[in-house]
N, C-alpha and C. Protein backbone atom coordinates (compact mmCIF):
# COMPACT_ATOMS: atom_id res chain seq x y z
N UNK A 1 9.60 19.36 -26.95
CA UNK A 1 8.78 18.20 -27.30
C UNK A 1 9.68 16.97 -27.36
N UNK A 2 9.23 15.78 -26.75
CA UNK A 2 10.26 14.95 -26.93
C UNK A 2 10.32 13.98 -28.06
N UNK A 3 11.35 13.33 -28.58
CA UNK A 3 10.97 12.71 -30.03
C UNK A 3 10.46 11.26 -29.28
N UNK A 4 9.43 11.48 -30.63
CA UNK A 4 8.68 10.09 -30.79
C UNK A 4 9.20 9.51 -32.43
N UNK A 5 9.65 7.99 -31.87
CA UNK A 5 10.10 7.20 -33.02
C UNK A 5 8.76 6.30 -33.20
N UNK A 6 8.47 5.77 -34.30
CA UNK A 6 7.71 4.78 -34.85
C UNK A 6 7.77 3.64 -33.95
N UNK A 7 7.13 3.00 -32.73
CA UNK A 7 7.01 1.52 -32.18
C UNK A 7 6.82 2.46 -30.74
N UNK A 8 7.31 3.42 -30.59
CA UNK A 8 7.65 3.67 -29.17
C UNK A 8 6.23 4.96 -28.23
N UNK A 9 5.57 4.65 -29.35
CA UNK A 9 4.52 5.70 -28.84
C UNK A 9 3.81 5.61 -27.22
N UNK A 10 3.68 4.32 -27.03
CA UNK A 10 3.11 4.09 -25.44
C UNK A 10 4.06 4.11 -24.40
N UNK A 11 5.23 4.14 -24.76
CA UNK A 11 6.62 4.45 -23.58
C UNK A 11 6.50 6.45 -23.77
N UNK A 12 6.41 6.60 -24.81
CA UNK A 12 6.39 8.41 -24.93
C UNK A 12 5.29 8.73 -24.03
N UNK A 13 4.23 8.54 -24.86
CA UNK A 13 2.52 8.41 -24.12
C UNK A 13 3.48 8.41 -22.63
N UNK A 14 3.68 7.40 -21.86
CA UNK A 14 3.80 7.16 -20.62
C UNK A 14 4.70 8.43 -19.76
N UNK A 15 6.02 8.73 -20.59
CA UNK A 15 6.91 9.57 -19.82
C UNK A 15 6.53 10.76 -19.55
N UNK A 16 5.59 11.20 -21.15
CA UNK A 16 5.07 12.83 -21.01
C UNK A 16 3.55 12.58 -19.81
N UNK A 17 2.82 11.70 -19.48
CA UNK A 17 2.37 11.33 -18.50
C UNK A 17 2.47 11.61 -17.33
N UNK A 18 3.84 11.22 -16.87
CA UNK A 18 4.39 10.92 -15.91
C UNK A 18 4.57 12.71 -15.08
N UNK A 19 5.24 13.09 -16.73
CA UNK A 19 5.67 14.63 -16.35
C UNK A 19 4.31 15.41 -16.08
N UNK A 20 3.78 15.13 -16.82
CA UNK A 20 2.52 16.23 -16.39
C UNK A 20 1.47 15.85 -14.96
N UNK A 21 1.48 14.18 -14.55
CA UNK A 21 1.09 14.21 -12.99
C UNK A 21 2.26 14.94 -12.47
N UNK A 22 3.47 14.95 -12.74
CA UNK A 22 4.03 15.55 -11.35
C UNK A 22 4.15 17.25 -11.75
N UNK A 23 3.82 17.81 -12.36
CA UNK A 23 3.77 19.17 -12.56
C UNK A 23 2.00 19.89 -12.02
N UNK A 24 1.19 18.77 -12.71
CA UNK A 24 -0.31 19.08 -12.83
C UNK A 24 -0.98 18.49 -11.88
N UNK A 25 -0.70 17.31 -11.39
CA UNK A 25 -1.61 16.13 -11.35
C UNK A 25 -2.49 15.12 -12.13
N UNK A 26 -3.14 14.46 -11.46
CA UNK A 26 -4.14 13.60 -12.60
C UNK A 26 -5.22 13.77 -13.20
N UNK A 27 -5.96 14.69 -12.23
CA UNK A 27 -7.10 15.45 -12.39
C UNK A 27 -6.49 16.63 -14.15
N UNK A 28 -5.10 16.86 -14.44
CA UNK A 28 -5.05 17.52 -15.37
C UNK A 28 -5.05 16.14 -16.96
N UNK A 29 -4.86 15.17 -16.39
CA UNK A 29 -4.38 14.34 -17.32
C UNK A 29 -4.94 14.09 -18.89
N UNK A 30 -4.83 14.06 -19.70
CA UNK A 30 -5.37 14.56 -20.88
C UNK A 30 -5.05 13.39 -21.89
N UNK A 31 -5.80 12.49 -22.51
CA UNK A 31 -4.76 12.31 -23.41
C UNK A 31 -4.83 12.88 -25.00
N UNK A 32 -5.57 13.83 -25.08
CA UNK A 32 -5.34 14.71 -26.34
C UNK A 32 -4.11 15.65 -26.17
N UNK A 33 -4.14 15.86 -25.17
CA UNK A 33 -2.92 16.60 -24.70
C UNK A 33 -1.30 16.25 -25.18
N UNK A 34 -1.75 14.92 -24.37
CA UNK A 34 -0.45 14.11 -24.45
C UNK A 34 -0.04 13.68 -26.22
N UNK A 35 -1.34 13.59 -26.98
CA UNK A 35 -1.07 13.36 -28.23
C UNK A 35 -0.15 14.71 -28.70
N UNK A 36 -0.80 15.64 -28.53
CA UNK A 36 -0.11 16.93 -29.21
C UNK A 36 1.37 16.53 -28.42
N UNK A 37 1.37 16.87 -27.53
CA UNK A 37 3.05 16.69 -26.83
C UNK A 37 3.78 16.27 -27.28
N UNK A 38 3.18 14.68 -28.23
CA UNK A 38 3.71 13.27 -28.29
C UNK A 38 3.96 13.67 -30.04
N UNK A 39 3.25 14.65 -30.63
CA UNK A 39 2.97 15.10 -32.06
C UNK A 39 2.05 14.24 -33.00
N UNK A 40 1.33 13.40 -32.20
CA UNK A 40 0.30 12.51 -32.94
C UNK A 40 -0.94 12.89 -32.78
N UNK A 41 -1.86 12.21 -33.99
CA UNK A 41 -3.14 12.50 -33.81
C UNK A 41 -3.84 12.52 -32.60
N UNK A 42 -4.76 13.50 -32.29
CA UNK A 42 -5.57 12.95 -30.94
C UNK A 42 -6.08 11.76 -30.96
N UNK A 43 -5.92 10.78 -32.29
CA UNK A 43 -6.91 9.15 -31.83
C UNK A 43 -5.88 8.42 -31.77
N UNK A 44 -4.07 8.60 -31.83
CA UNK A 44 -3.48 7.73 -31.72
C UNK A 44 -3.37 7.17 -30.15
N UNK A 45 -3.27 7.86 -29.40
CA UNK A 45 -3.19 7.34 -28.03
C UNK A 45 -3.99 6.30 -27.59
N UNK A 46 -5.27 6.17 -28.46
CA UNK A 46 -6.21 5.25 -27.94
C UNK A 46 -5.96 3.80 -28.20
N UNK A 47 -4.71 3.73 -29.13
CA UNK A 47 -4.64 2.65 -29.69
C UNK A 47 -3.87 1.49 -28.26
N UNK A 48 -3.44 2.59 -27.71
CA UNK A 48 -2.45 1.98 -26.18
C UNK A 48 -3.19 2.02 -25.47
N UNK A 49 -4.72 3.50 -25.52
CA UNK A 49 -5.06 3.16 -23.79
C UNK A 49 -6.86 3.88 -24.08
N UNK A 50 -7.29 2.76 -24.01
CA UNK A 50 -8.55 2.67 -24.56
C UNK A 50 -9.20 4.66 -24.12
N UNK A 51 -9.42 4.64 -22.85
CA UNK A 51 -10.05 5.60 -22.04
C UNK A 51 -8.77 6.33 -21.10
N UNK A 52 -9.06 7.56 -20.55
CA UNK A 52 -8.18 7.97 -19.56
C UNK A 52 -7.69 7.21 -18.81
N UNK A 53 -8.94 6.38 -17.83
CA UNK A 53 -8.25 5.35 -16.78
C UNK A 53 -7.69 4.70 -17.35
N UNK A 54 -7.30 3.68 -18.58
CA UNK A 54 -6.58 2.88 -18.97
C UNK A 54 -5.20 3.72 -18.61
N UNK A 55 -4.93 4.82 -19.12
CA UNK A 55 -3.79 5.51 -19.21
C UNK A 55 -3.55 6.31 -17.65
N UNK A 56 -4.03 6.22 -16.93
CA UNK A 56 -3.60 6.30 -15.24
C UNK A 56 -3.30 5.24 -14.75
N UNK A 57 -3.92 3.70 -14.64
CA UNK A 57 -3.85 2.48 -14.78
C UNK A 57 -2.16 2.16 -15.23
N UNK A 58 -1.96 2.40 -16.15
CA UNK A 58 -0.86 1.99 -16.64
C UNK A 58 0.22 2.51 -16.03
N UNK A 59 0.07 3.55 -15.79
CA UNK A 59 0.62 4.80 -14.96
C UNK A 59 1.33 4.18 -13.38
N UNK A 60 0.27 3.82 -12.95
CA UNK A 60 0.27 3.39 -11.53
C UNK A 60 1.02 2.12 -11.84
N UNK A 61 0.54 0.96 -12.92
CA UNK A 61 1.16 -0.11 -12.87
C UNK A 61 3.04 -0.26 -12.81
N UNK A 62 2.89 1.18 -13.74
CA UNK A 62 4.55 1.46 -14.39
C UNK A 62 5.15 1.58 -12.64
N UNK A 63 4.74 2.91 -12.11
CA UNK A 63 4.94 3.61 -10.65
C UNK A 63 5.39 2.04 -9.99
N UNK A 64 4.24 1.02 -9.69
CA UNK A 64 4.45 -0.13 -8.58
C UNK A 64 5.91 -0.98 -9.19
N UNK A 65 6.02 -1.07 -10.60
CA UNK A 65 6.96 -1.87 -11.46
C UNK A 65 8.26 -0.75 -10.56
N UNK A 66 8.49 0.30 -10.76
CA UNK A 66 9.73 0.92 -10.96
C UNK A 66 9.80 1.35 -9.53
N UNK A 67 8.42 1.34 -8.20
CA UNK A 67 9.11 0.96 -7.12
C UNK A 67 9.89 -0.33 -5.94
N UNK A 68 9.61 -1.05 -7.12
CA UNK A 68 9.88 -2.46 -6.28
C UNK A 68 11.19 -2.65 -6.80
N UNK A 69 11.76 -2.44 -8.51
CA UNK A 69 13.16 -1.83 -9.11
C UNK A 69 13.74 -1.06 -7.93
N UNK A 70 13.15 -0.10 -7.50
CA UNK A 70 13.94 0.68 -6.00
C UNK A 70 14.57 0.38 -5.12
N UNK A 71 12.80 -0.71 -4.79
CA UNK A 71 13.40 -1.39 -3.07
C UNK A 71 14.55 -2.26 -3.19
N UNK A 72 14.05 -3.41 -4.21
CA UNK A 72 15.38 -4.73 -4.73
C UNK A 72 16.55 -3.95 -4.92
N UNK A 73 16.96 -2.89 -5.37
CA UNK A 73 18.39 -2.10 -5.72
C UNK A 73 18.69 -2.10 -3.92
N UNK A 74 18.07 -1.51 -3.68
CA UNK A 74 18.19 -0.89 -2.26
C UNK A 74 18.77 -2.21 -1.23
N UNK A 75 18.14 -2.95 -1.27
CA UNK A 75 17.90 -4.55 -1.01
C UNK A 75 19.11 -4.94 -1.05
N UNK A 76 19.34 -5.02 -2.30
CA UNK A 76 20.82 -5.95 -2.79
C UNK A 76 21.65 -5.24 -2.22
N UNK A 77 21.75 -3.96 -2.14
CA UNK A 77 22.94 -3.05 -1.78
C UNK A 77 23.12 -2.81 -0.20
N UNK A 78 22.33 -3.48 0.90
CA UNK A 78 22.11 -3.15 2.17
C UNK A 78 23.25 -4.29 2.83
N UNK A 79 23.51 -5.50 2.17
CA UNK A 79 24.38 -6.48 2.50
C UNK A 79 22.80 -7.06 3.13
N UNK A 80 23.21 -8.33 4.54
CA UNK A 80 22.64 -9.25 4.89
C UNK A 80 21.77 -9.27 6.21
N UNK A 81 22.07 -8.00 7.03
CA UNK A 81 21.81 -8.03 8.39
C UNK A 81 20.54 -7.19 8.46
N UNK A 82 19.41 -7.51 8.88
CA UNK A 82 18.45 -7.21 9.16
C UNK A 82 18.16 -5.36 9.06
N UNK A 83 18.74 -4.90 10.45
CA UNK A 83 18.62 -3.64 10.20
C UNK A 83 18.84 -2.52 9.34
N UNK A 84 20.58 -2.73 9.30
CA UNK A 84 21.05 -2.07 7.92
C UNK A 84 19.69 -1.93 6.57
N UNK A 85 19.38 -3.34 6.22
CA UNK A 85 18.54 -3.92 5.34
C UNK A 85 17.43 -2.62 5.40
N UNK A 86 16.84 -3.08 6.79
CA UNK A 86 15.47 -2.04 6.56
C UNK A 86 15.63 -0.53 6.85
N UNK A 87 16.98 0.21 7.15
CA UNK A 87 17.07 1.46 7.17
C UNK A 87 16.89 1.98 5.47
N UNK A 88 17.61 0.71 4.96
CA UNK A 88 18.33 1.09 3.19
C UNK A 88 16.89 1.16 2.67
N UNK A 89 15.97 0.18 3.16
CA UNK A 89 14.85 -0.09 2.12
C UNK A 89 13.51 1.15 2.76
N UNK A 90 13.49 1.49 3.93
CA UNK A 90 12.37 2.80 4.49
C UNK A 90 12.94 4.16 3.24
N UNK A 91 14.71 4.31 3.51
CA UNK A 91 14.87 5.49 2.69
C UNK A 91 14.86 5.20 1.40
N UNK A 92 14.84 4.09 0.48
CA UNK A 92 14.21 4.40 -0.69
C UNK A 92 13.08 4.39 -1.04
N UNK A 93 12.03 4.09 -0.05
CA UNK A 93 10.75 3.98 0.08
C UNK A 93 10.07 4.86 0.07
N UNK A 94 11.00 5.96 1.35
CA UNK A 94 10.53 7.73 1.09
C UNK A 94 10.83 8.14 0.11
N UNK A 95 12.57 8.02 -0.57
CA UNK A 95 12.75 8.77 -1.77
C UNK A 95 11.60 8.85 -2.46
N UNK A 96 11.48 7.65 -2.72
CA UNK A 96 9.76 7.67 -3.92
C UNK A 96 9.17 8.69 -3.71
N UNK A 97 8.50 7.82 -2.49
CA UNK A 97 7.30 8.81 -1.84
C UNK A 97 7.19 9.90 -1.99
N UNK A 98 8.77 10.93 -1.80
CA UNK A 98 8.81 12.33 -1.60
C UNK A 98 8.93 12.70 -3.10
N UNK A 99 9.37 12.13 -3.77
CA UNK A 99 9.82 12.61 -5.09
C UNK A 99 9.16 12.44 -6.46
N UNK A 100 8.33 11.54 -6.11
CA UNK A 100 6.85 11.17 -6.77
C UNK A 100 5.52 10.75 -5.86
N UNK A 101 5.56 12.02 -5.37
CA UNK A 101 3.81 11.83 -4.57
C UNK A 101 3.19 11.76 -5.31
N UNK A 102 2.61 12.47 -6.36
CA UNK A 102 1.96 12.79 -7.12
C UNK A 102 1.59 10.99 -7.70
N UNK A 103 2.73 10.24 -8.11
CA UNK A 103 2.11 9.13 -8.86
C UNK A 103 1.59 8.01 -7.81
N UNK A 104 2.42 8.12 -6.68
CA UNK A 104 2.46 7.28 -5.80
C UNK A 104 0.72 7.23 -4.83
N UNK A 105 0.31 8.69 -5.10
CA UNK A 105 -1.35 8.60 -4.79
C UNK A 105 -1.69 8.02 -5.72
N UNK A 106 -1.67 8.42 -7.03
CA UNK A 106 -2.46 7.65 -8.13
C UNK A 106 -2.17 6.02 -8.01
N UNK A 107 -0.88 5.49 -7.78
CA UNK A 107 -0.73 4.09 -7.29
C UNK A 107 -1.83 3.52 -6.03
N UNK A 108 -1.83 4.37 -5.03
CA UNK A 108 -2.75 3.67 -4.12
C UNK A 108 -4.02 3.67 -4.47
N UNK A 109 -4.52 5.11 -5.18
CA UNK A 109 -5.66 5.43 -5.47
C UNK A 109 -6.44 4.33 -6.37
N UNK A 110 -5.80 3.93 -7.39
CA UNK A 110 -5.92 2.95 -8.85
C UNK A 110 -6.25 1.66 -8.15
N UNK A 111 -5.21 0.82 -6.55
CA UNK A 111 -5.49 -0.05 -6.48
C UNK A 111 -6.88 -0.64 -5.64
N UNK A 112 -7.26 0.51 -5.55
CA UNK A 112 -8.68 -0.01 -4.53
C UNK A 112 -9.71 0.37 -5.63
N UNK A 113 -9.62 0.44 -6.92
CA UNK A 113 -11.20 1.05 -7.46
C UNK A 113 -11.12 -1.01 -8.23
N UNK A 114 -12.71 -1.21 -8.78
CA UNK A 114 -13.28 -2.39 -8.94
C UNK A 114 -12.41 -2.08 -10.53
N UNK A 115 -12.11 -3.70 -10.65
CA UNK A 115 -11.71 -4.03 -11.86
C UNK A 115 -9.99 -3.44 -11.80
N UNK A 116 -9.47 -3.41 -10.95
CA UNK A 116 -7.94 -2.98 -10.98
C UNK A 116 -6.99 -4.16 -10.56
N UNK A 117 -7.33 -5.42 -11.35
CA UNK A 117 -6.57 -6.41 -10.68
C UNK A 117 -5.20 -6.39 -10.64
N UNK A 118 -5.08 -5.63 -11.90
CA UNK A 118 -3.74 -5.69 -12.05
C UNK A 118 -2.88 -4.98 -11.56
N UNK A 119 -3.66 -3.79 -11.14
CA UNK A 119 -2.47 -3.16 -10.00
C UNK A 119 -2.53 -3.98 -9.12
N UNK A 120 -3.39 -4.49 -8.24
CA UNK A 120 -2.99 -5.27 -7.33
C UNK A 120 -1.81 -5.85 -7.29
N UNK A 121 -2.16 -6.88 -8.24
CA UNK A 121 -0.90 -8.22 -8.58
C UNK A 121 0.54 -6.82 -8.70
N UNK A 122 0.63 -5.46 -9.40
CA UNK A 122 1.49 -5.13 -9.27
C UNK A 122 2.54 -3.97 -8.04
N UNK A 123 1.13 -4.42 -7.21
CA UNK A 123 1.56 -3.52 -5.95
C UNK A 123 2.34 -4.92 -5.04
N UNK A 124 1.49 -6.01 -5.57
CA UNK A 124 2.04 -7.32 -4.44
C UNK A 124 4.04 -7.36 -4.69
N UNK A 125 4.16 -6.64 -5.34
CA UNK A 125 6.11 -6.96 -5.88
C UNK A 125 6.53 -6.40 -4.34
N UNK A 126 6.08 -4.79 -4.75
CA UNK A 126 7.18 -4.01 -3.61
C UNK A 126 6.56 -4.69 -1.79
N UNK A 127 5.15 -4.82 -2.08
CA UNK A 127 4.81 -5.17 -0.86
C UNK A 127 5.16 -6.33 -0.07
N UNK A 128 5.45 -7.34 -0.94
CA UNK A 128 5.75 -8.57 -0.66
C UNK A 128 7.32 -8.55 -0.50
N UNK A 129 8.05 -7.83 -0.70
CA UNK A 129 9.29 -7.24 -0.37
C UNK A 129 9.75 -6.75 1.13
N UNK A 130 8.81 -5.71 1.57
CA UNK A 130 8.31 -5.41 2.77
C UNK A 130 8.18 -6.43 3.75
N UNK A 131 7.19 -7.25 3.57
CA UNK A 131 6.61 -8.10 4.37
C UNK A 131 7.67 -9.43 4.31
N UNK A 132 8.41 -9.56 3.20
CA UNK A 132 9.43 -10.69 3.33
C UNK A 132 10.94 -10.17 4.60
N UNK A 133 10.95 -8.35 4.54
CA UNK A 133 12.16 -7.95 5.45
C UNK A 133 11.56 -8.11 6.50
N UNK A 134 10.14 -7.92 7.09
CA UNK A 134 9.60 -7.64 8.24
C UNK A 134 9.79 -9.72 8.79
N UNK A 135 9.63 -10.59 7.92
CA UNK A 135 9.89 -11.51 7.98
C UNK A 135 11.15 -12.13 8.36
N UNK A 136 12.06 -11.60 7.98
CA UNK A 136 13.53 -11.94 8.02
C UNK A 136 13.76 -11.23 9.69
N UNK A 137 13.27 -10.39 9.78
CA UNK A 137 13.38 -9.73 11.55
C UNK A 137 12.97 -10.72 12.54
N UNK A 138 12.16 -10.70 12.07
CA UNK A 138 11.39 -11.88 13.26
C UNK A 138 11.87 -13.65 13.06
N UNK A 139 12.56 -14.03 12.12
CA UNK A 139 13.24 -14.84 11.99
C UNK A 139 14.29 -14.92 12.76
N UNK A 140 14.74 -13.83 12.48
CA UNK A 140 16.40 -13.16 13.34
C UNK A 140 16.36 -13.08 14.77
N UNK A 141 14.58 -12.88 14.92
CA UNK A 141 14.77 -12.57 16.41
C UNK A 141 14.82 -10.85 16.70
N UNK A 142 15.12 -10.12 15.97
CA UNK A 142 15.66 -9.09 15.80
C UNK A 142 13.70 -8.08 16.36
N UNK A 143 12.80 -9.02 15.88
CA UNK A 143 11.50 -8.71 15.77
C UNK A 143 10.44 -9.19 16.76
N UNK A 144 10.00 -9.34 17.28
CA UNK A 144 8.63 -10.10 18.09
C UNK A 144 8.23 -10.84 16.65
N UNK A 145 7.95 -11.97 17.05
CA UNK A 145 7.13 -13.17 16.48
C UNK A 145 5.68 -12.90 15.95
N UNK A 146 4.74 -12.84 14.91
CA UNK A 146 3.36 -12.93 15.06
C UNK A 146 2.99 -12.33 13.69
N UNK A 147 1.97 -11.73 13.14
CA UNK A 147 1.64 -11.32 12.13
C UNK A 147 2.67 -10.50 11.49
N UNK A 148 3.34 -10.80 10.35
CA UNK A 148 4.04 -10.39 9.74
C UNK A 148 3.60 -8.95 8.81
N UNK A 149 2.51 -9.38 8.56
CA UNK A 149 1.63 -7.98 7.93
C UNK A 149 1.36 -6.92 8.51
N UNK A 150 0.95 -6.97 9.82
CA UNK A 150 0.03 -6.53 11.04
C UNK A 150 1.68 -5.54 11.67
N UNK A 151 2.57 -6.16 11.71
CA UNK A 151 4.22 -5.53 12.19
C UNK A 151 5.14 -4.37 10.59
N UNK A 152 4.32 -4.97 9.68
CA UNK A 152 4.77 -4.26 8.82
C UNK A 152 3.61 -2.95 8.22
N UNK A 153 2.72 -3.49 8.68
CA UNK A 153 1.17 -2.22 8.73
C UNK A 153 2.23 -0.91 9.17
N UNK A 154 2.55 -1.25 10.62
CA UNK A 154 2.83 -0.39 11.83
C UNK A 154 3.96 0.40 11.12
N UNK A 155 4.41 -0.33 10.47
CA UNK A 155 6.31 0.44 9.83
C UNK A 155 5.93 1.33 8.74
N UNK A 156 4.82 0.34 7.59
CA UNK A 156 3.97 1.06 6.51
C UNK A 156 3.09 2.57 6.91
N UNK A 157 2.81 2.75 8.23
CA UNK A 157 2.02 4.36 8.64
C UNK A 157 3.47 5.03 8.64
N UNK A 158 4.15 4.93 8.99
CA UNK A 158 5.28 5.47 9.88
C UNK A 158 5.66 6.55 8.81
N UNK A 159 6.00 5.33 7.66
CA UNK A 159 6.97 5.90 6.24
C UNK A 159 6.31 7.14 5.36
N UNK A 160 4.64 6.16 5.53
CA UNK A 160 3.55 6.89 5.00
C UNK A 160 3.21 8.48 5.36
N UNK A 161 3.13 8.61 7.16
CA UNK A 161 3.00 9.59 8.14
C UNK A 161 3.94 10.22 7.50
N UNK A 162 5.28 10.10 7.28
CA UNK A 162 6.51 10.59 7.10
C UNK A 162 6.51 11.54 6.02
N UNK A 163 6.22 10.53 4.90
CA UNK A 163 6.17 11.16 3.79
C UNK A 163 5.04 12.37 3.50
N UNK A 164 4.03 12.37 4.45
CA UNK A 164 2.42 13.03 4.17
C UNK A 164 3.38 14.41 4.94
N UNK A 165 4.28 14.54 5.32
CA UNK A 165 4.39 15.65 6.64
C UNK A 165 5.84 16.21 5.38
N UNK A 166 6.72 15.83 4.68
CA UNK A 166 7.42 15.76 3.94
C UNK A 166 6.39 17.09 2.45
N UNK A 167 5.57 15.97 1.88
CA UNK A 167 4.82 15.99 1.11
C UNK A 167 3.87 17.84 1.46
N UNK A 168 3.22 17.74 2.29
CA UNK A 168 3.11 18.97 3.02
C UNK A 168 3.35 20.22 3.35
N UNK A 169 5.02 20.02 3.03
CA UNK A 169 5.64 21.02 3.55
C UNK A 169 5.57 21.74 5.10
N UNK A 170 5.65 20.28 5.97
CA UNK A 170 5.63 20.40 7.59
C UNK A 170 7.03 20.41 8.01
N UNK A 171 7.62 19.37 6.98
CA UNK A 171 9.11 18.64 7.46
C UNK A 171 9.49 19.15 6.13
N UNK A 172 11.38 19.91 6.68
CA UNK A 172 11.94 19.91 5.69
C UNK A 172 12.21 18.85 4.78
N UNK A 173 12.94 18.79 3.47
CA UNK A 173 13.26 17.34 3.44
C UNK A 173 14.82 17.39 3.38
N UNK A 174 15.11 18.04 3.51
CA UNK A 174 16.75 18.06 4.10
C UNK A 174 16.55 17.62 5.88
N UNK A 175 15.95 17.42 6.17
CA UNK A 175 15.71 16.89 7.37
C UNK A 175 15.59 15.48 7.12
N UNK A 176 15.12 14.69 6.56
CA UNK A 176 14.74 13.26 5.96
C UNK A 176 15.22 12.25 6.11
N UNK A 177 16.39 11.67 6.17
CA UNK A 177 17.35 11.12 6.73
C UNK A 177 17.67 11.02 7.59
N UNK A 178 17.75 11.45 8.65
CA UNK A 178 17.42 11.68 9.66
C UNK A 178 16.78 11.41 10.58
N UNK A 179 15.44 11.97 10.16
CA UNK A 179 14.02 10.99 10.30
C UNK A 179 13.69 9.68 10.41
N UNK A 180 14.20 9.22 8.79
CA UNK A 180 14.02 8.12 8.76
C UNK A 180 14.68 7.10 9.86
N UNK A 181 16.30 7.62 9.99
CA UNK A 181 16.94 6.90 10.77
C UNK A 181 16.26 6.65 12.42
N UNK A 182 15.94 7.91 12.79
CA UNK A 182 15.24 7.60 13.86
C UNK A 182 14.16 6.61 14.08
N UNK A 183 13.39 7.13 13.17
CA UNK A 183 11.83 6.30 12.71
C UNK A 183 12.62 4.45 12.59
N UNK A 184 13.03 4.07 11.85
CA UNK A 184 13.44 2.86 11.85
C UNK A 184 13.96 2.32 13.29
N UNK A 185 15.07 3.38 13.72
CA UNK A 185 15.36 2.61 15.09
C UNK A 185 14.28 2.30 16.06
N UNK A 186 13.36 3.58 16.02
CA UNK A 186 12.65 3.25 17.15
C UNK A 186 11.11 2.38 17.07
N UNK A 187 11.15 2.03 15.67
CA UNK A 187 10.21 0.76 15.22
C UNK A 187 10.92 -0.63 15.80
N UNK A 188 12.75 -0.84 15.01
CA UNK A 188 13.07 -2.07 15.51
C UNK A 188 12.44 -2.26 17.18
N UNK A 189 13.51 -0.88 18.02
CA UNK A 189 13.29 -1.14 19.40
C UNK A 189 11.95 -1.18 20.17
N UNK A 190 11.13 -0.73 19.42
CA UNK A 190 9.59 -1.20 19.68
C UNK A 190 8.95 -2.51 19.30
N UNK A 191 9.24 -3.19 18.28
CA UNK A 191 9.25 -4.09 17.94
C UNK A 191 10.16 -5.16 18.28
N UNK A 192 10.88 -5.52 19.05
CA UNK A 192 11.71 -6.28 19.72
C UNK A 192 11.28 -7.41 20.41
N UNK A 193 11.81 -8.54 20.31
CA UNK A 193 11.29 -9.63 21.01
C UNK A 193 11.80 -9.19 22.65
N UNK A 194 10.63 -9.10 23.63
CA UNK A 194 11.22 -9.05 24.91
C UNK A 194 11.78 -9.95 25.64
């Protein structure tokens, strides 16, 4: 059981969360559950998260917060040149992906239902990240010119495809790297100003 201190109940709430989508899924998600886990009453949780969805919601919001923490690490650490850049930022993109599917559906899932603005606004971090490298390509030249979204759609299936075949158990993931490397090259060289 993990300790819960006095102030910190909705970071606990959140981690034992976290653990049980990736063991259970969401469909197991409980938060009476999580109270016992957490060693609090079953009505304390409510005080953080009104209903279940509040507490998937938050979930997903945390997930979009701590993948865009990913990409920017990834980011900063790639140096300046375009490609390098987007090999560094696809493979931490999969890491996620592969290593938290489980939340990373609940992230996409959360941002298309009515009344989820706020995932939105917190999916726009990592995405707008994306779409700023796919930007910097085509700046460089490195890219064909034209919808910046529409060129980063194409890169966004790729990673996605990647990860679903990963996720699956089609593709090893000791294979992964690999992959990716390919997958990136042969996006730039498809994507190339002719």
């Amino acid at each position: 059981m993990p300790a819960y201190h006095h102030g910190n109940l909705r970071t606990a709430l959140l981690d034992a969360a976290e653990r049980s989508l990736r063991q259970h899924g969401a469909e197991q998600l409980s938060l009476r559950e999580l109270a016992r886990e957490a060693g609090v009453s079953h009505a304390a949780p409510r005080r953080h998260f009104p209903d279940r969805q509040a507490l998937l919601d938050a979930l997903a919001e945390a997930g979009f917060a701590r993948l865009d923490t990913e990409l920017r690490a990834a980011l900063d650490a790639a140096g300046e040149e375009f490609g390098p850049r987007m090999h560094t930022v696809a493979a931490a993109y999969l890491r996620f992906a592969t290593e938290d599917a489980a939340l990373l559906a609940l992230m996409f899932a959360g941002k298309h239902r009515d009344g989820a603005e706020r995932l939105v606004e917190a999916a726009a971090a990592p995405f707008g990240l994306l779409d700023g490298l796919i930007r910097q390509g085509q700046a460089e030249g490195v890219l064909e010119p034209g919808d910046s979204q529409r060129t980063g759609i194409v890169m966004f299936a790729t990673l996605q495809g990647i990860a679903a075949l990963v996720n699956g158990n089609l593709v090893a993931p000791e294979l992964l790297d690999g992959i990716v490397a390919t997958a990136v090259d042969q996006f730039i060289r498809g994507s190339r100003r002719r």
